[in-house]
Protein backbone atom coordinates (compact mmCIF):
# COMPACT_ATOMS: atom_id res chain seq x y z
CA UNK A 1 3.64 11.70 15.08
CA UNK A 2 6.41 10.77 12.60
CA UNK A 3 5.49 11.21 8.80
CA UNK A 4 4.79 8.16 7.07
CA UNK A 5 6.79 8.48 3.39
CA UNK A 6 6.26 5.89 0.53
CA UNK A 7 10.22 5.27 -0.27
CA UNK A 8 10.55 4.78 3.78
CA UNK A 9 7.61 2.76 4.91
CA UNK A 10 4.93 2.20 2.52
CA UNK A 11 6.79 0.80 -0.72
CA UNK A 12 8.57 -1.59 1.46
CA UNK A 13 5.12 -3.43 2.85
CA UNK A 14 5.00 -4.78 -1.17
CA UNK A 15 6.89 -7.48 -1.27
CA UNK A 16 7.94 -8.59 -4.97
CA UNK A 17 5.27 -11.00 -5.09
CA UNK A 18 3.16 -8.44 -4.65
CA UNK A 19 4.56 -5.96 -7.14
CA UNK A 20 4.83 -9.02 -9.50
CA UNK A 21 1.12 -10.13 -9.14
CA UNK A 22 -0.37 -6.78 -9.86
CA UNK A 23 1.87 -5.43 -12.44
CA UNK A 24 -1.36 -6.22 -14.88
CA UNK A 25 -2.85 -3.80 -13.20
CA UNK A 26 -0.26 -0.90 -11.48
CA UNK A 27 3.13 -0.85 -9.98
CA UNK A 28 3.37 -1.21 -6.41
CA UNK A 29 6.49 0.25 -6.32
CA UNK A 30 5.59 3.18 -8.05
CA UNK A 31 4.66 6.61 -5.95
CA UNK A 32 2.43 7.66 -8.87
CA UNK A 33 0.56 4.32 -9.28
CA UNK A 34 0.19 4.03 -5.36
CA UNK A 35 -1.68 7.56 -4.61
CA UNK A 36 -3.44 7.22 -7.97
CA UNK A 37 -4.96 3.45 -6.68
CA UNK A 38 -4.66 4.95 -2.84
CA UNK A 39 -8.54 4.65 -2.21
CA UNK A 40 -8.56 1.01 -4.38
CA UNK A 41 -5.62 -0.44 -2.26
CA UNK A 42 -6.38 0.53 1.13
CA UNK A 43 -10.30 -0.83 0.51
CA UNK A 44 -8.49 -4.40 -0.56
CA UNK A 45 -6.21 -4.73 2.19
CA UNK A 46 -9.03 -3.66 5.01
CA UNK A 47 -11.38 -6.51 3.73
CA UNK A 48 -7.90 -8.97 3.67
CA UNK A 49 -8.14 -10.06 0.01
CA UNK A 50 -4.69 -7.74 -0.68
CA UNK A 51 -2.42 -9.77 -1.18
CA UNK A 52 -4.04 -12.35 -2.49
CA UNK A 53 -2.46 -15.23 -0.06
CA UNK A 54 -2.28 -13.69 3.02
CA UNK A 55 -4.45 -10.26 4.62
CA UNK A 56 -1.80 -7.60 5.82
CA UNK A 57 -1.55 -7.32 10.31
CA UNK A 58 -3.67 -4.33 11.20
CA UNK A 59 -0.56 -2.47 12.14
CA UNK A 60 0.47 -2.32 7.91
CA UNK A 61 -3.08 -1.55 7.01
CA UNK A 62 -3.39 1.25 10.06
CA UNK A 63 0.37 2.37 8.89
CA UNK A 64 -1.02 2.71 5.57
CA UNK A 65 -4.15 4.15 5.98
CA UNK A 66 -2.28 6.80 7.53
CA UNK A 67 -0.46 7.57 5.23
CA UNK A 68 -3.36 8.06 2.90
CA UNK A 69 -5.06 10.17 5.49
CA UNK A 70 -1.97 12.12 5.59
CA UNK A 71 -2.22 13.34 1.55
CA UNK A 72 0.06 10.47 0.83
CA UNK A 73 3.48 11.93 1.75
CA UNK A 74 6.47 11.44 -0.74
C-alpha cells in the first residue's frame, strides 16, 4: 500500500473554498492545523456536513481516513 502524504494527496482534497470557509477556525492547508483537527475533520466529512455544500465521495473520506490511521504521514 502506497503512503498517503498531506503535500501529495490530502492538502489537495481542500479546495480554496474550503480553506477559505474555515480559516475562522484552522488552515486546511496547513500540516500542523490538519493532524491537530485530524479526529474533528474526519468525524465532519463521514457524517457529509464537511464541506459545507457538498459531502466528500467515500473514496476522499476512505483516502483520508487512512491517512489518519496511518499517524498522519508528512
Amino acid at each position: 500500500m502506497e503512503t498517503i502524504g498531506f503535500e501529495e494527496q490530502i492538502k489537495m482534497m481542500f479546495r480554496p473554498r474550503d480553506q477559505q470557509s474555515m480559516r475562522f477556525a484552522f488552515d486546511l492547508w496547513s500540516y500542523d492545523d490538519v493532524t491537530a483537527h485530524a479526529d474533528d475533520i474526519l468525524a465532519r466529512v463521514r457524517e457529509g456536513t464537511m464541506p459545507c455544500d457538498r459531502p466528500w465521495p467515500k473514496e476522499q473520506v476512505d483516502t483520508f481516513q487512512n491517512w489518519v490511521a496511518a499517524g498522519k504521514p508528512r
